[in-house]
Every structure is written in C-alpha cells, then in structure tokens.
Protein backbone atom coordinates (compact mmCIF):
# COMPACT_ATOMS: atom_id res chain seq x y z
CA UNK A 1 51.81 69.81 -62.25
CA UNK A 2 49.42 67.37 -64.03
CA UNK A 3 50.72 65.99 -67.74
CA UNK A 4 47.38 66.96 -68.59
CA UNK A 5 47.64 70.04 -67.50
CA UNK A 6 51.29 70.61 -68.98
CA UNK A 7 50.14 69.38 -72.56
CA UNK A 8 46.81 71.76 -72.03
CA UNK A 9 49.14 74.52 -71.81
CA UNK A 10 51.82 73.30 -74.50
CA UNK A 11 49.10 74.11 -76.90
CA UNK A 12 47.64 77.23 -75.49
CA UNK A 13 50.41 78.60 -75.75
CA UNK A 14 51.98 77.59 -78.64
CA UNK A 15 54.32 80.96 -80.05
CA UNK A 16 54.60 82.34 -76.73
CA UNK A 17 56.72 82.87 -74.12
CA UNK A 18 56.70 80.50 -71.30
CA UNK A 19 58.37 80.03 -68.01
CA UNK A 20 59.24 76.60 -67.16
CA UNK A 21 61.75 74.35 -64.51
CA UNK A 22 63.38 71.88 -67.08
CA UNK A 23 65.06 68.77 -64.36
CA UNK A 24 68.57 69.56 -64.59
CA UNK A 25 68.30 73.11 -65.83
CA UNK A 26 65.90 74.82 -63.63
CA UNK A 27 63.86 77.75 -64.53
CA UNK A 28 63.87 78.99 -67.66
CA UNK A 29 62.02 81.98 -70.36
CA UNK A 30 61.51 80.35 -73.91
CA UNK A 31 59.35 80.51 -76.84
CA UNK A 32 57.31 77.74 -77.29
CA UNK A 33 57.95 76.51 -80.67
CA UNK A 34 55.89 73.14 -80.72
CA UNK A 35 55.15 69.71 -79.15
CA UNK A 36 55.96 66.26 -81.27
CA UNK A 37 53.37 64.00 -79.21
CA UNK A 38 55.11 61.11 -81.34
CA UNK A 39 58.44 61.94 -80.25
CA UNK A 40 57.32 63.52 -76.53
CA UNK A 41 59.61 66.11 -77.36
CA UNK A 42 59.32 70.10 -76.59
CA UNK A 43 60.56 72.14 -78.83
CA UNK A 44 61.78 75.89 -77.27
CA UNK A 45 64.04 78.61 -78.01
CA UNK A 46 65.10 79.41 -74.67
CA UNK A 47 65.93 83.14 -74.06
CA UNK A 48 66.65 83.13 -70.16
CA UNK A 49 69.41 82.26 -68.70
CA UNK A 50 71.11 84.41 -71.62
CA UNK A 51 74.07 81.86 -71.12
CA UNK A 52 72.15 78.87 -72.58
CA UNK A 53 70.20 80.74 -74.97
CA UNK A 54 68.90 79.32 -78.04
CA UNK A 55 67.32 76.69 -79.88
CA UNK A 56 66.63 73.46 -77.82
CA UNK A 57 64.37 70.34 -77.46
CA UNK A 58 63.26 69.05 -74.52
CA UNK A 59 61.79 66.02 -73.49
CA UNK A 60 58.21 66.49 -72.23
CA UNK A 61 58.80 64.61 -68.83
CA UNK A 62 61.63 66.66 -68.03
CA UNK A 63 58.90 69.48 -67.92
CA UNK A 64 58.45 70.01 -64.09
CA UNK A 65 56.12 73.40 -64.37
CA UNK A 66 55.33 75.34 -67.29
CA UNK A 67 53.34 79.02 -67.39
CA UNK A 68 52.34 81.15 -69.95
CA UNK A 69 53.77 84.52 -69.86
CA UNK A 70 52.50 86.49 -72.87
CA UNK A 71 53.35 87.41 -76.60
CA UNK A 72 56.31 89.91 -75.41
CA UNK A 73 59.27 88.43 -73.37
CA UNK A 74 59.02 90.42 -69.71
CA UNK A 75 61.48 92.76 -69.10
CA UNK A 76 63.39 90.59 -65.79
CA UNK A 77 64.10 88.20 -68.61
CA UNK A 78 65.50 90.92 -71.35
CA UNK A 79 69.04 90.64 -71.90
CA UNK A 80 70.72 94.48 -71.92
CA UNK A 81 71.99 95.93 -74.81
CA UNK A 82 75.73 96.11 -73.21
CA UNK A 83 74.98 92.10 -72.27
CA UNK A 84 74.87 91.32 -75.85
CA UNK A 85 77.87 92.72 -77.03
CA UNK A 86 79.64 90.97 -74.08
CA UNK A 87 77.93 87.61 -75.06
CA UNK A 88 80.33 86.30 -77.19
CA UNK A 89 79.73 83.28 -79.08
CA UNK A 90 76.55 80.97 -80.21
CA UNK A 91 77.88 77.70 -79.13
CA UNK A 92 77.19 76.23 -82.59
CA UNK A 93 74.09 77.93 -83.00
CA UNK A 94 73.20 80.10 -86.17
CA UNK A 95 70.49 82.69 -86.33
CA UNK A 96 67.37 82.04 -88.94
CA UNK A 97 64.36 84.64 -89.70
CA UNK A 98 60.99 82.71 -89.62
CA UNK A 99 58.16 84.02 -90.94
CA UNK A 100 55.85 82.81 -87.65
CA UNK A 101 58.96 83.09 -85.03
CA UNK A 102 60.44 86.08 -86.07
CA UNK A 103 64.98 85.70 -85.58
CA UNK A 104 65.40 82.18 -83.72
CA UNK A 105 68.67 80.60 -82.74
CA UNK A 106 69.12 77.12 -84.26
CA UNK A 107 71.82 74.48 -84.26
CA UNK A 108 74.44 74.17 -87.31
C-alpha cells in the first residue's frame, strides 16, 4: 500500500476502527486515535489480538496495510464476556474515560 494512500486513510478514519498488519505484529483491530506527522508516529488502542490489547504507538512505516472498518468494532474481533474475566492483568496499562474515545487502555 501507497504512504499516500496509508496517511489518506489515517485521517479518514480518524476515531474508528481499523484493521491493519503492523511488521512484527501482524494483523491487528484498533481504534485509530491520531497521527503525529512530526513524530511519524500512529497512535492506536489496539483491541484484537485481546492478548496485546491496549494503548500503543506505532511507527507509521511499520504500517504495512491499513482498512477502515466502521464506528462499531465487528463482532470476529469482540472479546467474550467469559474471555474477559479470564484475561487477567493490564500489563501496566490503566483504563481512562475520554470524552471523544469513550474507556481506552493507557500506559502507567
């Protein structure tokens, strides 16, 4: 995929859920938080795979593909109520209410 076309769609779709292939993660569902073109950094709170879910940033050339997949996180990528009581902990990551976000996981 184009950079061109990856920073057309970093802010189309800017709140929403994406799925993306990160190099050295693979494919993941995130909210898109926000793009630092300064920094090249991505900013997501990755909710699939449940086992690194959270808050993360991402450099924008480690970006391989990125899609838009809607205001609502699809049900393949929904963690199961019985998952989450299963999950354990938040690997150092504390849960904050935002206003434009809604409950995000973000780092101590």
């Amino acid at each position: 995929m184009s950079r061109k076309k990856i920073l057309d769609l970093l802010n189309n779709c800017k709140g929403q859920y994406v799925r993306t292939s990160i190099s050295g993660i693979g494919i993941v569902a995130a909210r898109l938080l926000g793009y630092d073109s300064s920094t090249g950094m991505v900013e997501l709170d990755i909710a699939y795979p449940w086992d690194i879910a959270g808050y993360t940033e991402v450099n924008l050339i480690d970006l391989v593909t990125i899609t838009c997949i809607g205001w609502e996180l699809p049900p393949q990528y929904q963690q199961h109520q019985y998952q989450q009581h299963h999950h354990g902990s938040t690997h150092g990551r504390q849960w904050i209410w935002t206003n434009q976000y809604g409950w995000i996981q973000v780092p101590y």
